[in-house]
C-alpha atoms as a PDB file:
ATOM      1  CA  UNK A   1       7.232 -14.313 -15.512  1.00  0.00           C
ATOM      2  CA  UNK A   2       8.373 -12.036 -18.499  1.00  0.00           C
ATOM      3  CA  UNK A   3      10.911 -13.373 -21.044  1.00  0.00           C
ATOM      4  CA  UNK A   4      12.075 -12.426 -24.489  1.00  0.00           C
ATOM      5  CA  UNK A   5      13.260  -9.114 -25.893  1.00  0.00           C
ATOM      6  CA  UNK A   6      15.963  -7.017 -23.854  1.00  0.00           C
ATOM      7  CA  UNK A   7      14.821  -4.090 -21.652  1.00  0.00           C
ATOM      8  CA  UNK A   8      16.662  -1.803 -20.946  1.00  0.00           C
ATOM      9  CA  UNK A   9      19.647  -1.900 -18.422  1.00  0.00           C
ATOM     10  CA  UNK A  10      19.903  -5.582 -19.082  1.00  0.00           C
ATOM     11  CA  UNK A  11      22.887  -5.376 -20.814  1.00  0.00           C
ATOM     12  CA  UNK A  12      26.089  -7.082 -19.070  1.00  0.00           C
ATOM     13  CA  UNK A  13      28.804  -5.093 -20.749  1.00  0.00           C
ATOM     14  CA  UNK A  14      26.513  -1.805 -19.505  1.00  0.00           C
ATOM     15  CA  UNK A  15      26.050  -3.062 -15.831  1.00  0.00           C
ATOM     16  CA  UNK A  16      27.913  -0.491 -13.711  1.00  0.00           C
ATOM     17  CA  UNK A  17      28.185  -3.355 -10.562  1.00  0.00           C
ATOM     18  CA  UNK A  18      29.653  -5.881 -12.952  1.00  0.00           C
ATOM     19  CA  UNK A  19      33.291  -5.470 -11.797  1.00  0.00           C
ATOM     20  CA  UNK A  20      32.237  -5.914  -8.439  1.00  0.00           C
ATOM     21  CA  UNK A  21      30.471  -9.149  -8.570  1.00  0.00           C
ATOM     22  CA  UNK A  22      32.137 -12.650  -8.251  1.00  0.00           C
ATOM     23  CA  UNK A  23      30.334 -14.467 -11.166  1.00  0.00           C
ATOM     24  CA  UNK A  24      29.751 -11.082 -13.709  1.00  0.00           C
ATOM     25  CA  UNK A  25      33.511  -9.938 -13.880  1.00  0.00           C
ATOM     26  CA  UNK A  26      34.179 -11.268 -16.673  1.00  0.00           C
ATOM     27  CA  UNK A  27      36.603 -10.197 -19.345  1.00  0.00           C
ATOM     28  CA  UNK A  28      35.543  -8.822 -22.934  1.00  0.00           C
ATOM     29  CA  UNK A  29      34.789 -11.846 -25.151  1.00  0.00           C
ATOM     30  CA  UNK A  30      34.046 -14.052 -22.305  1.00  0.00           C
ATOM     31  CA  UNK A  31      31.050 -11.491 -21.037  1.00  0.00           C
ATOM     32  CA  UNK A  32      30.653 -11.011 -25.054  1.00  0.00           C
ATOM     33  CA  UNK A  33      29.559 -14.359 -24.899  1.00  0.00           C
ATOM     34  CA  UNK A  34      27.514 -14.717 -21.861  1.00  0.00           C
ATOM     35  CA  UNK A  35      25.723 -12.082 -23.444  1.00  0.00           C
ATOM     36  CA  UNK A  36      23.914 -13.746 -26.161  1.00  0.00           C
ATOM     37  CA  UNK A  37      23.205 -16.719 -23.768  1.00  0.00           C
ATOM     38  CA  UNK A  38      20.220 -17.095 -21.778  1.00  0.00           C
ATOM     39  CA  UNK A  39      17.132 -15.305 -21.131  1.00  0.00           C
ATOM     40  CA  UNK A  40      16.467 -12.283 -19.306  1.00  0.00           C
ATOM     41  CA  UNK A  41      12.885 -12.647 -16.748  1.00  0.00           C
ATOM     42  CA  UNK A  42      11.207 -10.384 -14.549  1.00  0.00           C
ATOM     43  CA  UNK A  43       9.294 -11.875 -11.405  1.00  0.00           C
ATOM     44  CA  UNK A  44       6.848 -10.079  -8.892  1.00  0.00           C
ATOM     45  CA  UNK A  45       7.323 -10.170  -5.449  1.00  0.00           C
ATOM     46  CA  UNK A  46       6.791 -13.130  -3.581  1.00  0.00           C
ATOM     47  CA  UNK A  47       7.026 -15.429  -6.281  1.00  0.00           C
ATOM     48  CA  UNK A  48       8.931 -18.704  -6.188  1.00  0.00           C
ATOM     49  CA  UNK A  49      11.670 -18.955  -8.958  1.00  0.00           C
ATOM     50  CA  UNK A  50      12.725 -22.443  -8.184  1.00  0.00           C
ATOM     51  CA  UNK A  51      11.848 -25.349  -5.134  1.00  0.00           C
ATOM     52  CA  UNK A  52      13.723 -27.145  -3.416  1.00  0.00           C
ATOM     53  CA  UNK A  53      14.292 -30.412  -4.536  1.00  0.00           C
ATOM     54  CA  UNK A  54      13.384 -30.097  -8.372  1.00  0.00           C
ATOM     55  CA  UNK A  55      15.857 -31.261 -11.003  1.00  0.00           C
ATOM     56  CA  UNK A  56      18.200 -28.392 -11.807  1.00  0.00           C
ATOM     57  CA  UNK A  57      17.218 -26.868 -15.416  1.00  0.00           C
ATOM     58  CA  UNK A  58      18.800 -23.814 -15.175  1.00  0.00           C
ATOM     59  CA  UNK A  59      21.258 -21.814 -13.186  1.00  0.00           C
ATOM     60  CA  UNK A  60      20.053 -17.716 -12.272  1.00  0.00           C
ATOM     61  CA  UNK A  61      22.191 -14.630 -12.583  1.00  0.00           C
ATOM     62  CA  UNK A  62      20.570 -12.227 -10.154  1.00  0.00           C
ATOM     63  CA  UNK A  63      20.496  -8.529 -11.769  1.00  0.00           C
ATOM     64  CA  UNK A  64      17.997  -6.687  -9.361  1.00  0.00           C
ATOM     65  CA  UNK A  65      16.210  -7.648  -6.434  1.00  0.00           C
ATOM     66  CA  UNK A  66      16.153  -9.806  -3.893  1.00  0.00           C
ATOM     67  CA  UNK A  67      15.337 -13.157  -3.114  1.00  0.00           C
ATOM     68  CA  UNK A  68      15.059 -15.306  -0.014  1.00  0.00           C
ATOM     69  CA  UNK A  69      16.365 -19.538   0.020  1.00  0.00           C
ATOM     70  CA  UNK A  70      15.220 -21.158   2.002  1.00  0.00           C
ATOM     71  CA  UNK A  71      14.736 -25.253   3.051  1.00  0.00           C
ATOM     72  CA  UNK A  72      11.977 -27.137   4.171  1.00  0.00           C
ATOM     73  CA  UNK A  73      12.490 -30.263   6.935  1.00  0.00           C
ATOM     74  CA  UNK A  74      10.349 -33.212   6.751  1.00  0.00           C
ATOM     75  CA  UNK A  75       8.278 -31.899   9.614  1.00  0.00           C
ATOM     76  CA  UNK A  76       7.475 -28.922   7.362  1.00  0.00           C
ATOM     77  CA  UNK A  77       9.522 -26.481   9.214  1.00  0.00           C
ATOM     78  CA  UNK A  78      10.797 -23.991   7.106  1.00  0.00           C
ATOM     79  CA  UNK A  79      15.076 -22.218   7.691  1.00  0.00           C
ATOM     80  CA  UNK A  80      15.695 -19.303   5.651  1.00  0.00           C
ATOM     81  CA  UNK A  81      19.026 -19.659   5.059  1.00  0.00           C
ATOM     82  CA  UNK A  82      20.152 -16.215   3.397  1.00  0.00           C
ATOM     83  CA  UNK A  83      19.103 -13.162   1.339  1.00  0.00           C
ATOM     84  CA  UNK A  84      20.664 -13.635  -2.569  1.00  0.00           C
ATOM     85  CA  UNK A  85      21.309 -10.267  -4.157  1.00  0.00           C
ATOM     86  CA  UNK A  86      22.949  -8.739  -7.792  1.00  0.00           C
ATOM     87  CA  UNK A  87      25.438 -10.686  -8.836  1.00  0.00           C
ATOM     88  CA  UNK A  88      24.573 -13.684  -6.722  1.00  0.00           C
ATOM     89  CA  UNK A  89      24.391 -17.080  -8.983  1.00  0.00           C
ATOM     90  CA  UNK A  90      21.651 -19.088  -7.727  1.00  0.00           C
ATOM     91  CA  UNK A  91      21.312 -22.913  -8.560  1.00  0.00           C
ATOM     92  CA  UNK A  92      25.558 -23.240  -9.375  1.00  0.00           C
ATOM     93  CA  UNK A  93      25.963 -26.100  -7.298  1.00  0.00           C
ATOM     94  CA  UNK A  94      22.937 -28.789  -7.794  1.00  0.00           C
ATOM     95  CA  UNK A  95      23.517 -27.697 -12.142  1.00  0.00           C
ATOM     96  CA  UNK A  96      27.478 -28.624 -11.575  1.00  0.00           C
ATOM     97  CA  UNK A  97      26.807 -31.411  -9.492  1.00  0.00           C
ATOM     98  CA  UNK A  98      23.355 -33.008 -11.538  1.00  0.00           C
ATOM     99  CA  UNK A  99      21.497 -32.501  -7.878  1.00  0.00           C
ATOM    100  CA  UNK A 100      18.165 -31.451  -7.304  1.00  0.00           C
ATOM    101  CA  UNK A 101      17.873 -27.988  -6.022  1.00  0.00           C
ATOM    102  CA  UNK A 102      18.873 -27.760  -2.600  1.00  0.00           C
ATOM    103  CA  UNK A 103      16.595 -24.464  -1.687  1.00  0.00           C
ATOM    104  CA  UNK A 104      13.464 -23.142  -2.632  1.00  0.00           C
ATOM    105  CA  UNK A 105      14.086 -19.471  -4.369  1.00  0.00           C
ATOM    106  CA  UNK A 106      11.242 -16.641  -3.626  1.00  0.00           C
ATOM    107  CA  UNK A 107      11.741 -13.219  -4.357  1.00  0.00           C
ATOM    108  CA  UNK A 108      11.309 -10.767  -1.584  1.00  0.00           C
ATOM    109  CA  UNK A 109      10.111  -8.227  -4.249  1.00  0.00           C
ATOM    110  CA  UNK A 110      10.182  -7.423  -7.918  1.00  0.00           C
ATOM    111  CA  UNK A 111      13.323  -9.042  -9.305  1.00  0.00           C
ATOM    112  CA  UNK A 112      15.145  -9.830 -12.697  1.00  0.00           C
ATOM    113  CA  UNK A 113      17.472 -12.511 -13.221  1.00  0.00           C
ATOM    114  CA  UNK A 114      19.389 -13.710 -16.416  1.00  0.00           C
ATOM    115  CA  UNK A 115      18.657 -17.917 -16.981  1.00  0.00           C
ATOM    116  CA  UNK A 116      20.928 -19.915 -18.169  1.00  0.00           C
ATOM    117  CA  UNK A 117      19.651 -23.258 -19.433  1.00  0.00           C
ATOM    118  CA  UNK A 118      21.734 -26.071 -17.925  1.00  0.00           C
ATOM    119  CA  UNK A 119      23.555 -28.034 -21.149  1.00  0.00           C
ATOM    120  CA  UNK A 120      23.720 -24.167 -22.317  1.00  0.00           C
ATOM    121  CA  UNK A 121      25.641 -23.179 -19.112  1.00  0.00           C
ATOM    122  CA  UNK A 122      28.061 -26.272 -18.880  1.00  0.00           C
ATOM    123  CA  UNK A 123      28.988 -25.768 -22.609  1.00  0.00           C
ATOM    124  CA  UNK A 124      30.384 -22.050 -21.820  1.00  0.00           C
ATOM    125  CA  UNK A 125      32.384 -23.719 -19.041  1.00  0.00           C
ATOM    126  CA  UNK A 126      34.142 -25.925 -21.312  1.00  0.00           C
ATOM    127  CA  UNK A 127      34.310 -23.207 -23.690  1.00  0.00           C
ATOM    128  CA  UNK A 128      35.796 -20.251 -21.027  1.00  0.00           C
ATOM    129  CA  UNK A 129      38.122 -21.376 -18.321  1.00  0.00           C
ATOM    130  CA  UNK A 130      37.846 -17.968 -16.215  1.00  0.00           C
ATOM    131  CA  UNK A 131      34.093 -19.076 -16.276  1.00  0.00           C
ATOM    132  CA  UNK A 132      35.251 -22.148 -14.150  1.00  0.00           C
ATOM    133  CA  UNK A 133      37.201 -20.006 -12.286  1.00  0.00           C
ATOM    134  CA  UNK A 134      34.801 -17.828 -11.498  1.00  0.00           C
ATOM    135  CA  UNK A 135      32.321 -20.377 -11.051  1.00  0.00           C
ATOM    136  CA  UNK A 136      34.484 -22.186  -8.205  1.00  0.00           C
ATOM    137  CA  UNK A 137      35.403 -18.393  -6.548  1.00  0.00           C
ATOM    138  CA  UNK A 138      31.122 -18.305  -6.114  1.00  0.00           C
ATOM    139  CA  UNK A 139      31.077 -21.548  -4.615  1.00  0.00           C
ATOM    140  CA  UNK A 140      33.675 -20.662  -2.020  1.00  0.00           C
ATOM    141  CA  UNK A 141      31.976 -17.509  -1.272  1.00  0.00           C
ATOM    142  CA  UNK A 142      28.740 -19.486  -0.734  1.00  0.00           C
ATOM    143  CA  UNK A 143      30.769 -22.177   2.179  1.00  0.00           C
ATOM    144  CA  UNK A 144      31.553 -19.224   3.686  1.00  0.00           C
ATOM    145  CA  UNK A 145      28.715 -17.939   4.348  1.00  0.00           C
ATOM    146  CA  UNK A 146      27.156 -21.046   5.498  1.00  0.00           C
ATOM    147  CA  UNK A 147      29.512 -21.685   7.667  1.00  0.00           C
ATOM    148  CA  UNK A 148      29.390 -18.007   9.221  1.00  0.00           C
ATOM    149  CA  UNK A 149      25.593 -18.345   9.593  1.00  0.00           C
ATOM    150  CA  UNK A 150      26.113 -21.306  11.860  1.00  0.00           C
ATOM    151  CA  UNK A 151      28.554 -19.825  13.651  1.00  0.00           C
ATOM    152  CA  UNK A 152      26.560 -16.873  14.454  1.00  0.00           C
ATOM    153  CA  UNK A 153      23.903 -19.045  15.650  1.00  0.00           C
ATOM    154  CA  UNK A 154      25.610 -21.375  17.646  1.00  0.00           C
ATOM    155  CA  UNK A 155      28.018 -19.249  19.175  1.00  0.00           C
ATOM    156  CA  UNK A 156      26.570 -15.580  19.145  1.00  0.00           C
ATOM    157  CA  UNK A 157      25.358 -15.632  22.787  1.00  0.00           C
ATOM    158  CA  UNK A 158      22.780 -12.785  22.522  1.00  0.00           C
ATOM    159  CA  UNK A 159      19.386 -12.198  20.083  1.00  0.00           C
ATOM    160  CA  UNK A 160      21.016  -8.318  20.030  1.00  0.00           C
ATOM    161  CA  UNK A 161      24.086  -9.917  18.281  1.00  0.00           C
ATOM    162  CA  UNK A 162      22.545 -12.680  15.975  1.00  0.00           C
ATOM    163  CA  UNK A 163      20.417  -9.230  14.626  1.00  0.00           C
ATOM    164  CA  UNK A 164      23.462  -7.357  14.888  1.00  0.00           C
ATOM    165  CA  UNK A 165      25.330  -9.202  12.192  1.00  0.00           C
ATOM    166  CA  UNK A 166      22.525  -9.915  10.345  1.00  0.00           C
ATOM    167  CA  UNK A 167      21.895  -6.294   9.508  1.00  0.00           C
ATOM    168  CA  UNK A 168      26.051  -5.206   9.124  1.00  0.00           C
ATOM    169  CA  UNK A 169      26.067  -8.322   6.857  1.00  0.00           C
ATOM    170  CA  UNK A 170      23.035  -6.986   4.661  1.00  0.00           C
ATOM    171  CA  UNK A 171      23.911  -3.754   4.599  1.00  0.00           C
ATOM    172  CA  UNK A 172      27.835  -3.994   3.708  1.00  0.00           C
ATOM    173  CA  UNK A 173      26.529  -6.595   0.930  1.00  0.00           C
ATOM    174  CA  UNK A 174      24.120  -3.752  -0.295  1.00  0.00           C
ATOM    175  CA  UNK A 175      26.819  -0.991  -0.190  1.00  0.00           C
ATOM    176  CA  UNK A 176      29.015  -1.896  -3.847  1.00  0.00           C
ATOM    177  CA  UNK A 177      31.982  -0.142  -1.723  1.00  0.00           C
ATOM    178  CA  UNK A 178      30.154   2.815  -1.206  1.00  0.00           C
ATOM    179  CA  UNK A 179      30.440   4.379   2.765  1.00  0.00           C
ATOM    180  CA  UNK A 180      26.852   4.799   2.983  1.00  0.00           C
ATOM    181  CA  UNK A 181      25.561   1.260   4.325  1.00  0.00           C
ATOM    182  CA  UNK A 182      22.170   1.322   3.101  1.00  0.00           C
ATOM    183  CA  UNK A 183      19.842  -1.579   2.537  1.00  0.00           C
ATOM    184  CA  UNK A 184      16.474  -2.540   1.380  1.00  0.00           C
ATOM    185  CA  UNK A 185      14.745  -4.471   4.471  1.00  0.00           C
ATOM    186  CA  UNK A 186      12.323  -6.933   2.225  1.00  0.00           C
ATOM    187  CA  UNK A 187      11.929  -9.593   4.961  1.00  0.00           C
ATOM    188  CA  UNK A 188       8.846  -9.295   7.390  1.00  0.00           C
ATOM    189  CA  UNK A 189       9.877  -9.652  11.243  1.00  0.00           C
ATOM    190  CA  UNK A 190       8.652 -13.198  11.382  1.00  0.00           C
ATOM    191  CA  UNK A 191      11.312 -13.840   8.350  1.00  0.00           C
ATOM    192  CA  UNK A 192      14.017 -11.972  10.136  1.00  0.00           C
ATOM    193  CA  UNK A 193      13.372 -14.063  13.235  1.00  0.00           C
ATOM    194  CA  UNK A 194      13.431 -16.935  11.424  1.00  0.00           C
ATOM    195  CA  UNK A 195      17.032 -16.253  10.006  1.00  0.00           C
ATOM    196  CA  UNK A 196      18.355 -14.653  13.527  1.00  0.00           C
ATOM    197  CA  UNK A 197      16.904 -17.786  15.343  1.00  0.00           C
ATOM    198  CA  UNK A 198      15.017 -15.774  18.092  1.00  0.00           C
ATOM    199  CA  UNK A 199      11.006 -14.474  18.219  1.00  0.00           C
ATOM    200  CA  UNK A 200       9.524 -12.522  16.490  1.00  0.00           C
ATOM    201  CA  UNK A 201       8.353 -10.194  19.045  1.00  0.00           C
ATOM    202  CA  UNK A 202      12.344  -9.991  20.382  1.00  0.00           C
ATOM    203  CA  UNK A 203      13.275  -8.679  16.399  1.00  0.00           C
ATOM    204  CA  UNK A 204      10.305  -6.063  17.172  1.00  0.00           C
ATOM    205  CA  UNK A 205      11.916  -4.896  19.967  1.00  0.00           C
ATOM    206  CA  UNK A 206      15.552  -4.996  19.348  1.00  0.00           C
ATOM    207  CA  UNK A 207      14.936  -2.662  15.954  1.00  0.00           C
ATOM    208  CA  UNK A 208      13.319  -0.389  18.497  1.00  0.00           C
ATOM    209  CA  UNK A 209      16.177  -0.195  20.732  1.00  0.00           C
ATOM    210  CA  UNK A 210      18.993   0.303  17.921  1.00  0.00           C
ATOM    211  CA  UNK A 211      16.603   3.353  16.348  1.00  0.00           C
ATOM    212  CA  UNK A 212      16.252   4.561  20.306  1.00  0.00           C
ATOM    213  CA  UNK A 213      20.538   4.210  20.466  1.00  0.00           C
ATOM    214  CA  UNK A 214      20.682   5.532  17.501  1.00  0.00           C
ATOM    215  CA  UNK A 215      22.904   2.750  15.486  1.00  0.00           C
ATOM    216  CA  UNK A 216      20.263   2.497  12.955  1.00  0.00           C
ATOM    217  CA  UNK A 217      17.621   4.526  11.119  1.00  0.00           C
ATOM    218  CA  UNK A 218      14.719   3.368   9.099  1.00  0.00           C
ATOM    219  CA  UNK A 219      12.344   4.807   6.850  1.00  0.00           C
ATOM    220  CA  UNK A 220       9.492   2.405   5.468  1.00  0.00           C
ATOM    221  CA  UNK A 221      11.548  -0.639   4.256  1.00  0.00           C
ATOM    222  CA  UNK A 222      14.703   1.647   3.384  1.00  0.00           C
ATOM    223  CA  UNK A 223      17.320   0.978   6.670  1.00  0.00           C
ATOM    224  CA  UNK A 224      20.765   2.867   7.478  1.00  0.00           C
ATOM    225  CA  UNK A 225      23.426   1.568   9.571  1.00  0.00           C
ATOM    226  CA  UNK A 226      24.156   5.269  11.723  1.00  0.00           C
ATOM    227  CA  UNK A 227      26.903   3.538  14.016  1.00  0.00           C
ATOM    228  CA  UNK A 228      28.693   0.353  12.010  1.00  0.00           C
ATOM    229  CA  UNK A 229      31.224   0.471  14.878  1.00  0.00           C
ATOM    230  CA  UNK A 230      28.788  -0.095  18.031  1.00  0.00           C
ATOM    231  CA  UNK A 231      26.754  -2.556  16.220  1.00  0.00           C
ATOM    232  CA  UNK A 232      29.678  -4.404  15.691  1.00  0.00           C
ATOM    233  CA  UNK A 233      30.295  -4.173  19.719  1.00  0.00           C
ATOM    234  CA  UNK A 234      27.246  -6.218  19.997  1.00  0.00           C
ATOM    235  CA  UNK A 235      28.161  -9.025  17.851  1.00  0.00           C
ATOM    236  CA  UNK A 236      31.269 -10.187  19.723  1.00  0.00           C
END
Protein backbone atom coordinates (compact mmCIF):
# COMPACT_ATOMS: atom_id res chain seq x y z
CA UNK A 1 0.00 0.00 0.00
CA UNK A 2 1.03 3.69 -0.84
CA UNK A 3 0.04 6.53 1.54
CA UNK A 4 1.06 10.10 2.09
CA UNK A 5 1.40 13.00 -0.32
CA UNK A 6 -1.56 13.72 -2.89
CA UNK A 7 -1.27 12.48 -6.51
CA UNK A 8 -2.77 13.79 -8.78
CA UNK A 9 -6.61 13.52 -9.51
CA UNK A 10 -7.11 12.83 -5.85
CA UNK A 11 -8.64 15.86 -5.18
CA UNK A 12 -12.52 15.71 -4.12
CA UNK A 13 -13.53 19.19 -5.12
CA UNK A 14 -11.72 18.17 -8.76
CA UNK A 15 -13.50 14.70 -9.08
CA UNK A 16 -15.72 15.06 -12.17
CA UNK A 17 -18.11 11.82 -10.77
CA UNK A 18 -18.50 13.52 -7.42
CA UNK A 19 -22.06 14.82 -8.04
CA UNK A 20 -23.04 11.55 -9.02
CA UNK A 21 -22.07 9.51 -6.10
CA UNK A 22 -24.23 8.94 -2.92
CA UNK A 23 -21.51 9.48 -0.21
CA UNK A 24 -19.09 12.28 -2.35
CA UNK A 25 -21.92 14.90 -3.11
CA UNK A 26 -21.23 16.90 -0.75
CA UNK A 27 -21.64 20.63 -0.54
CA UNK A 28 -18.62 23.23 -0.44
CA UNK A 29 -17.35 23.40 3.16
CA UNK A 30 -18.62 20.06 4.02
CA UNK A 31 -16.36 18.36 0.99
CA UNK A 32 -13.82 21.33 2.11
CA UNK A 33 -13.58 19.41 5.06
CA UNK A 34 -13.55 15.86 4.07
CA UNK A 35 -10.77 17.01 2.17
CA UNK A 36 -8.12 17.45 4.66
CA UNK A 37 -9.31 14.19 6.40
CA UNK A 38 -7.95 10.91 5.79
CA UNK A 39 -5.42 9.35 3.71
CA UNK A 40 -5.31 8.70 0.18
CA UNK A 41 -3.75 4.66 -0.71
CA UNK A 42 -3.13 2.89 -3.75
CA UNK A 43 -3.46 -1.07 -3.73
CA UNK A 44 -2.45 -3.67 -6.52
CA UNK A 45 -4.68 -6.02 -7.76
CA UNK A 46 -5.74 -8.78 -5.81
CA UNK A 47 -4.91 -7.45 -2.63
CA UNK A 48 -7.11 -7.64 0.45
CA UNK A 49 -7.96 -4.13 1.93
CA UNK A 50 -9.86 -5.38 4.89
CA UNK A 51 -11.25 -9.20 6.30
CA UNK A 52 -14.03 -10.09 7.38
CA UNK A 53 -14.48 -10.11 10.85
CA UNK A 54 -11.64 -7.61 12.02
CA UNK A 55 -12.50 -4.68 14.27
CA UNK A 56 -13.52 -1.75 12.10
CA UNK A 57 -10.53 0.96 12.06
CA UNK A 58 -11.44 2.75 9.26
CA UNK A 59 -14.18 3.34 6.79
CA UNK A 60 -12.95 3.45 2.60
CA UNK A 61 -14.03 5.98 0.02
CA UNK A 62 -13.55 4.11 -3.24
CA UNK A 63 -11.99 6.61 -6.00
CA UNK A 64 -10.87 4.08 -8.78
CA UNK A 65 -11.10 0.54 -9.16
CA UNK A 66 -12.77 -2.17 -8.19
CA UNK A 67 -13.09 -4.41 -5.47
CA UNK A 68 -14.88 -7.66 -4.74
CA UNK A 69 -16.71 -8.48 -0.79
CA UNK A 70 -17.10 -11.19 -0.16
CA UNK A 71 -17.96 -13.71 3.16
CA UNK A 72 -16.59 -16.76 4.28
CA UNK A 73 -19.03 -19.67 6.09
CA UNK A 74 -17.66 -21.77 8.74
CA UNK A 75 -17.23 -24.60 6.29
CA UNK A 76 -14.85 -22.29 4.40
CA UNK A 77 -17.11 -21.67 1.55
CA UNK A 78 -16.62 -18.49 0.17
CA UNK A 79 -20.17 -15.92 -1.43
CA UNK A 80 -19.10 -13.00 -3.27
CA UNK A 81 -21.61 -10.84 -2.51
CA UNK A 82 -21.07 -7.73 -4.95
CA UNK A 83 -18.58 -5.67 -7.00
CA UNK A 84 -17.89 -2.04 -4.93
CA UNK A 85 -16.99 0.72 -7.36
CA UNK A 86 -16.17 4.91 -7.23
CA UNK A 87 -18.02 6.37 -4.89
CA UNK A 88 -18.94 3.23 -3.02
CA UNK A 89 -18.19 3.61 0.97
CA UNK A 90 -16.93 0.43 2.16
CA UNK A 91 -16.87 -0.50 5.98
CA UNK A 92 -20.02 2.34 6.85
CA UNK A 93 -21.95 -0.02 8.67
CA UNK A 94 -19.65 -2.29 11.16
CA UNK A 95 -17.64 1.69 11.91
CA UNK A 96 -21.39 3.13 12.77
CA UNK A 97 -22.42 0.19 14.46
CA UNK A 98 -18.75 -0.75 16.53
CA UNK A 99 -19.05 -4.35 14.51
CA UNK A 100 -16.41 -6.25 13.13
CA UNK A 101 -16.24 -6.14 9.43
CA UNK A 102 -18.84 -8.07 7.93
CA UNK A 103 -16.86 -8.84 4.41
CA UNK A 104 -13.53 -9.39 3.39
CA UNK A 105 -12.49 -6.42 0.74
CA UNK A 106 -10.03 -7.54 -2.31
CA UNK A 107 -9.46 -5.49 -5.13
CA UNK A 108 -10.14 -6.93 -8.50
CA UNK A 109 -7.29 -4.68 -9.85
CA UNK A 110 -5.27 -1.60 -9.14
CA UNK A 111 -7.42 0.60 -6.92
CA UNK A 112 -7.28 3.88 -4.76
CA UNK A 113 -9.40 4.60 -1.95
CA UNK A 114 -9.51 7.63 0.52
CA UNK A 115 -9.34 6.14 4.56
CA UNK A 116 -10.94 7.58 6.99
CA UNK A 117 -9.80 6.62 10.48
CA UNK A 118 -12.81 5.63 12.59
CA UNK A 119 -12.96 8.36 15.77
CA UNK A 120 -11.81 10.72 12.69
CA UNK A 121 -14.93 9.73 10.63
CA UNK A 122 -17.60 9.79 13.52
CA UNK A 123 -16.30 13.28 14.58
CA UNK A 124 -17.23 14.79 10.95
CA UNK A 125 -20.66 13.22 11.50
CA UNK A 126 -21.30 15.11 14.52
CA UNK A 127 -19.71 17.96 12.97
CA UNK A 128 -21.83 17.84 9.30
CA UNK A 129 -25.39 16.70 9.40
CA UNK A 130 -25.68 16.18 5.43
CA UNK A 131 -22.73 13.75 6.25
CA UNK A 132 -25.35 11.69 8.30
CA UNK A 133 -27.58 12.14 5.71
CA UNK A 134 -25.63 11.00 3.26
CA UNK A 135 -24.25 8.38 5.28
CA UNK A 136 -27.87 6.79 5.94
CA UNK A 137 -28.85 7.41 1.87
CA UNK A 138 -25.51 4.75 1.36
CA UNK A 139 -26.83 2.43 3.74
CA UNK A 140 -30.20 2.24 2.06
CA UNK A 141 -28.64 1.87 -1.23
CA UNK A 142 -26.58 -1.04 0.19
CA UNK A 143 -30.28 -3.07 1.62
CA UNK A 144 -31.21 -2.71 -1.63
CA UNK A 145 -28.98 -4.32 -3.24
CA UNK A 146 -28.84 -7.16 -0.93
CA UNK A 147 -32.05 -7.71 -1.06
CA UNK A 148 -32.13 -7.63 -5.06
CA UNK A 149 -29.24 -10.13 -5.12
CA UNK A 150 -31.38 -12.61 -3.26
CA UNK A 151 -34.10 -12.07 -5.19
CA UNK A 152 -32.36 -12.72 -8.33
CA UNK A 153 -31.16 -15.87 -6.96
CA UNK A 154 -34.04 -17.26 -5.51
CA UNK A 155 -36.48 -16.31 -7.92
CA UNK A 156 -34.62 -15.78 -11.36
CA UNK A 157 -35.55 -19.20 -12.82
CA UNK A 158 -32.78 -19.41 -15.48
CA UNK A 159 -28.56 -19.25 -15.26
CA UNK A 160 -29.21 -16.92 -18.70
CA UNK A 161 -31.12 -14.47 -16.36
CA UNK A 162 -29.10 -14.58 -13.01
CA UNK A 163 -26.01 -13.51 -15.77
CA UNK A 164 -28.36 -11.35 -17.41
CA UNK A 165 -28.80 -8.95 -14.54
CA UNK A 166 -25.62 -9.38 -13.33
CA UNK A 167 -24.02 -7.80 -16.35
CA UNK A 168 -27.08 -4.82 -16.96
CA UNK A 169 -26.44 -4.22 -13.20
CA UNK A 170 -22.52 -3.77 -13.74
CA UNK A 171 -22.65 -2.08 -16.63
CA UNK A 172 -25.48 0.68 -15.83
CA UNK A 173 -23.38 1.11 -12.42
CA UNK A 174 -20.24 1.71 -14.69
CA UNK A 175 -22.05 4.12 -17.11
CA UNK A 176 -22.10 7.76 -14.70
CA UNK A 177 -25.38 8.43 -16.98
CA UNK A 178 -23.62 8.09 -20.00
CA UNK A 179 -25.69 5.83 -22.98
CA UNK A 180 -22.75 3.83 -23.66
CA UNK A 181 -23.01 0.84 -21.02
CA UNK A 182 -19.53 -0.10 -20.80
CA UNK A 183 -17.81 -2.01 -18.05
CA UNK A 184 -14.56 -3.35 -16.91
CA UNK A 185 -15.10 -7.32 -16.46
CA UNK A 186 -12.33 -7.86 -13.46
CA UNK A 187 -13.91 -11.09 -12.12
CA UNK A 188 -12.59 -14.51 -13.54
CA UNK A 189 -15.55 -16.96 -14.67
CA UNK A 190 -15.22 -19.02 -11.54
CA UNK A 191 -15.94 -15.50 -9.60
CA UNK A 192 -18.80 -14.67 -11.86
CA UNK A 193 -20.27 -18.11 -11.20
CA UNK A 194 -19.86 -17.74 -7.85
CA UNK A 195 -21.98 -14.44 -7.70
CA UNK A 196 -24.67 -15.77 -10.48
CA UNK A 197 -24.97 -19.07 -8.41
CA UNK A 198 -24.51 -21.46 -11.45
CA UNK A 199 -21.02 -23.31 -12.93
CA UNK A 200 -18.53 -22.13 -14.12
CA UNK A 201 -18.50 -23.86 -17.33
CA UNK A 202 -22.49 -22.59 -17.81
CA UNK A 203 -20.93 -18.61 -17.39
CA UNK A 204 -18.41 -19.90 -20.27
CA UNK A 205 -21.03 -20.68 -22.35
CA UNK A 206 -23.74 -18.24 -21.80
CA UNK A 207 -21.02 -15.19 -22.64
CA UNK A 208 -20.63 -17.19 -25.82
CA UNK A 209 -24.15 -17.21 -26.71
CA UNK A 210 -24.92 -13.36 -25.89
CA UNK A 211 -21.57 -12.41 -28.21
CA UNK A 212 -23.16 -15.15 -30.90
CA UNK A 213 -26.86 -13.02 -30.39
CA UNK A 214 -25.18 -10.24 -30.42
CA UNK A 215 -26.45 -8.49 -26.95
CA UNK A 216 -22.96 -8.14 -25.87
CA UNK A 217 -19.44 -7.50 -27.16
CA UNK A 218 -16.16 -8.00 -25.48
CA UNK A 219 -12.75 -7.11 -26.05
CA UNK A 220 -10.07 -8.52 -23.47
CA UNK A 221 -11.66 -7.56 -20.08
CA UNK A 222 -13.42 -4.33 -21.65
CA UNK A 223 -17.45 -5.59 -22.17
CA UNK A 224 -20.41 -3.61 -24.02
CA UNK A 225 -23.96 -4.18 -23.50
CA UNK A 226 -25.06 -4.06 -27.70
CA UNK A 227 -28.85 -4.88 -26.85
CA UNK A 228 -29.83 -3.53 -23.04
CA UNK A 229 -33.43 -4.24 -24.13
CA UNK A 230 -33.18 -8.16 -24.99
CA UNK A 231 -30.96 -8.81 -22.14
CA UNK A 232 -33.43 -7.45 -20.07
CA UNK A 233 -36.03 -10.05 -21.83
CA UNK A 234 -34.00 -12.69 -20.24
CA UNK A 235 -34.12 -11.57 -16.77
CA UNK A 236 -37.89 -11.67 -16.26
Amino acid sequence: MQAGSRMPGESCQECEYRSLRLFCNLSGATLQRFEGLGVHAAFPGRTIVFEEGQRPRSIFVICTGQLKLSTTSKEGRTMILRIAGPGDVLGLSATLNDLPYEVTAETLEPTRVKSVHRTEFLQFLEEHGEVGQNSAKVIAKEYREVFLDARRLALSGSAAGRLSQLLLEWAQGSSCGKPELRFTMALTHEELANMAGISRETVTRLLNQFERDHLISRHGVAFTILDPANLELLVQ
